[in-house]
N, C-alpha and C. Protein backbone atom coordinates (compact mmCIF):
# COMPACT_ATOMS: atom_id res chain seq x y z
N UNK A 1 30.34 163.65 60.91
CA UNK A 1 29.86 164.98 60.59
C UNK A 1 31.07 165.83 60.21
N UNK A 2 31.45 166.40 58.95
CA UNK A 2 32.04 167.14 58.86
C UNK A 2 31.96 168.80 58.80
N UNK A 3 32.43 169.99 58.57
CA UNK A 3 32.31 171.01 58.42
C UNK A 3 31.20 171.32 57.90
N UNK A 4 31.60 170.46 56.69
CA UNK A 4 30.63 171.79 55.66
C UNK A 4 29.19 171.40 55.96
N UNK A 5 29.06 170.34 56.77
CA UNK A 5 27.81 169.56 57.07
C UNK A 5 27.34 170.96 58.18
N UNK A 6 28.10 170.77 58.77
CA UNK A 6 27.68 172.00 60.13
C UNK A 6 27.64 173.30 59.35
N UNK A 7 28.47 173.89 58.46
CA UNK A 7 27.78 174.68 57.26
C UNK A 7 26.49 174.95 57.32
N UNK A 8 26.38 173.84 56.57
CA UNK A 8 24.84 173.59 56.40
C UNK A 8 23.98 173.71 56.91
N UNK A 9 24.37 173.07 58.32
CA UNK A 9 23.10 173.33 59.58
C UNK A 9 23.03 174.66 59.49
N UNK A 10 24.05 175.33 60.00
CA UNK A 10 24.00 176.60 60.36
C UNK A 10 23.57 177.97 59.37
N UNK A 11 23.27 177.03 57.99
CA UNK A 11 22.71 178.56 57.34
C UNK A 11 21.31 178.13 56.65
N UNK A 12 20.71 176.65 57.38
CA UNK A 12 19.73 176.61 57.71
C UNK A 12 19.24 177.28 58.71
N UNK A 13 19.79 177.80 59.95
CA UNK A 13 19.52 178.15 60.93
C UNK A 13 18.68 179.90 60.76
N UNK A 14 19.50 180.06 59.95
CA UNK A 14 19.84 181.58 59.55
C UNK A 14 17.97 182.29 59.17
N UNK A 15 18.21 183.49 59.69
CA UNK A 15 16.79 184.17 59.38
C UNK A 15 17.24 185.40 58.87
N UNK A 16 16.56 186.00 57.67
CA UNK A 16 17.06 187.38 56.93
C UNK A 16 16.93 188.49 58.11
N UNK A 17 15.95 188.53 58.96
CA UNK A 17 15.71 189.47 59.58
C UNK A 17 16.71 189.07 60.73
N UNK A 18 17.53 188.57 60.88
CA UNK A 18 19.08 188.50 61.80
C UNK A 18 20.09 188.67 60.88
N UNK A 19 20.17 188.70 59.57
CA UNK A 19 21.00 188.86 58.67
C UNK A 19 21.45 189.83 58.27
N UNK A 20 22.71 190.55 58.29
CA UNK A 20 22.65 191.91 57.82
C UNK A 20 22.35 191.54 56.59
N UNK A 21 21.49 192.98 55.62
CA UNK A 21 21.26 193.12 54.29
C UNK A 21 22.48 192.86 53.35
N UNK A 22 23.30 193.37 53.58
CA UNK A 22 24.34 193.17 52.26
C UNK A 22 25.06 191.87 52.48
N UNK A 23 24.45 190.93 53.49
CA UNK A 23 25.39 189.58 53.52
C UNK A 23 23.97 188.70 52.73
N UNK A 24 22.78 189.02 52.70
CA UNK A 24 22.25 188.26 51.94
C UNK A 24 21.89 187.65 50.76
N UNK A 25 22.62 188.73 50.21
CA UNK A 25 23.31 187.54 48.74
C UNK A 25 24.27 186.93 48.95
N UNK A 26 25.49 186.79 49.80
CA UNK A 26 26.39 186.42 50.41
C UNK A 26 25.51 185.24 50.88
N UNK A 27 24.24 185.18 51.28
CA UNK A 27 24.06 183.77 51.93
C UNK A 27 23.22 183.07 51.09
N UNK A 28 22.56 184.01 49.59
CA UNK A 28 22.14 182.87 48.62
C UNK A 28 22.60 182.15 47.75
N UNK A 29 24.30 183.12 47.89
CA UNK A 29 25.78 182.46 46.84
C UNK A 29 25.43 180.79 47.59
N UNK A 30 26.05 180.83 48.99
CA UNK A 30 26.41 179.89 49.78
C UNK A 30 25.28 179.07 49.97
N UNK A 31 23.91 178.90 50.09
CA UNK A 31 23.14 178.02 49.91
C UNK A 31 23.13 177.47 48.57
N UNK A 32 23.19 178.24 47.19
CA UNK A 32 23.63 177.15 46.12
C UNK A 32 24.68 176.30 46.04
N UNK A 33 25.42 176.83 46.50
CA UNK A 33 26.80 176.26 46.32
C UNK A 33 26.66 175.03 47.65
N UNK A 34 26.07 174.75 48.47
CA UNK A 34 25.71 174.01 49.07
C UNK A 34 25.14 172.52 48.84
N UNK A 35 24.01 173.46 47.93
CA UNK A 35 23.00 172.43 47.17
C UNK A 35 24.28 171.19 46.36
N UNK A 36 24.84 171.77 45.82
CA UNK A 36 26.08 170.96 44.87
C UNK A 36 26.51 170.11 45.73
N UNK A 37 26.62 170.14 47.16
CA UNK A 37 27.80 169.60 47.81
C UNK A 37 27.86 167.86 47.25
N UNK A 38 26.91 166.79 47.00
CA UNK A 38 26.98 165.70 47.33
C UNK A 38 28.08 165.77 45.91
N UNK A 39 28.38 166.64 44.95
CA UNK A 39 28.73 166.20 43.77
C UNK A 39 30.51 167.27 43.96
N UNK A 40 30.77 167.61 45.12
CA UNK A 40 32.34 168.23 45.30
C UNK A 40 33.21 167.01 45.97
N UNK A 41 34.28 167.10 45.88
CA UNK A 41 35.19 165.76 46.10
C UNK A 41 35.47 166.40 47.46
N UNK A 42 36.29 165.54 48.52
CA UNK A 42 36.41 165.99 49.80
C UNK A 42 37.33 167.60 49.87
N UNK A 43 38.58 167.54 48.88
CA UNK A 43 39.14 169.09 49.05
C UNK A 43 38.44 169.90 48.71
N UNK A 44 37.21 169.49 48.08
CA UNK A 44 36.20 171.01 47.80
C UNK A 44 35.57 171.37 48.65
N UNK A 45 35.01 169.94 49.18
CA UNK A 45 34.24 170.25 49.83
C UNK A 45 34.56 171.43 51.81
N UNK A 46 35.80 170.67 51.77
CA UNK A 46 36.85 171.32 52.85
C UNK A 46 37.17 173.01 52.68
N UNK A 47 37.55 173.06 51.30
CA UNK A 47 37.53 174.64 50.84
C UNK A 47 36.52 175.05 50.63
N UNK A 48 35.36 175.12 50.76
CA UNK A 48 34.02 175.81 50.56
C UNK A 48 33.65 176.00 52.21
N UNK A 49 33.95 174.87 53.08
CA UNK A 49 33.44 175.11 54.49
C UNK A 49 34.33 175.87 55.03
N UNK A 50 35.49 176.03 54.70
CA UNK A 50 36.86 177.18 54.99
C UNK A 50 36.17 178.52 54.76
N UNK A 51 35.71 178.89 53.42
CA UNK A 51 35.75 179.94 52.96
C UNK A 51 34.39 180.34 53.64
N UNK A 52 33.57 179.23 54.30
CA UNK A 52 32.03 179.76 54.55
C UNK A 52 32.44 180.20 55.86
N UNK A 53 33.33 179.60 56.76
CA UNK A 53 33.72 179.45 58.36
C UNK A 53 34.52 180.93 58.45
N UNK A 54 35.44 180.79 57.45
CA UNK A 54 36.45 181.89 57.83
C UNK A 54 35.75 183.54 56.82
N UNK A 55 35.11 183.49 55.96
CA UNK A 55 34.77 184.38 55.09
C UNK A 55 33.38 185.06 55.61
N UNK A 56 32.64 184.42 55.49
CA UNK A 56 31.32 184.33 55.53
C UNK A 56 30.89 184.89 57.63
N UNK A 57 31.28 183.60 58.44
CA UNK A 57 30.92 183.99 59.71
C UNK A 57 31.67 185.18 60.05
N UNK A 58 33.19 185.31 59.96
CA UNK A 58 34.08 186.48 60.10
C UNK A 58 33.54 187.94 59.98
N UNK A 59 32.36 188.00 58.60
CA UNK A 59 31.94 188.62 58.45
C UNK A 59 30.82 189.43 59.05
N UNK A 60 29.67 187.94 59.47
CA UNK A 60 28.40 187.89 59.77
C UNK A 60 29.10 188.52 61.69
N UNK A 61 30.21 188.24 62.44
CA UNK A 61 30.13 188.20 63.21
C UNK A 61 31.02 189.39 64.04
N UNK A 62 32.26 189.68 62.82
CA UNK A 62 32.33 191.23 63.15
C UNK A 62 33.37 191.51 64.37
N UNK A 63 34.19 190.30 65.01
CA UNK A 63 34.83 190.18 66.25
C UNK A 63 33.80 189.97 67.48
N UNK A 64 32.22 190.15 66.91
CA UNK A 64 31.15 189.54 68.54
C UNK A 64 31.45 187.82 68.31
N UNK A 65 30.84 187.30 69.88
CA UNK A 65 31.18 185.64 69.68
C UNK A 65 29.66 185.38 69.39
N UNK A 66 30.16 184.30 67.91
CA UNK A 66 28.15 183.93 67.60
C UNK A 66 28.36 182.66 68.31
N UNK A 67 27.11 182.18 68.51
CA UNK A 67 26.83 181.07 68.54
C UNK A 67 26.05 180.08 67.32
């Protein structure tokens, strides 16, 4: 199991109405860009779960601890 796999889980997980509004295009960028994954080579795929982990949750989470 790598990152971007857990990525994945996790914005399957995701419900708009827990989402702030202005991250939800922020999370329909990242579900397309998802969809692609079987066709990104492993450094892409590593830099996309970077940018979702460190960009994306950083965001969603604001200094609270998510789970």
């Amino acid at each position: 199991m790598d990152r971007l796999w857990q990525c994945h889980r996790a914005f399957e997980k995701l419900q708009p109405e827990n989402t702030p509004a202005d991250l939800l295009p922020v999370v329909r960028r990242y579900r397309l860009r998802l969809k692609n994954c079987p066709q990104l080579t492993v450094i892409e795929r590593e830099n996309l779960a970077r940018d979702i982990l460190v960009r994306f949750w950083g965001e969603m989470c604001k200094g609270r601890v998510c789970g």
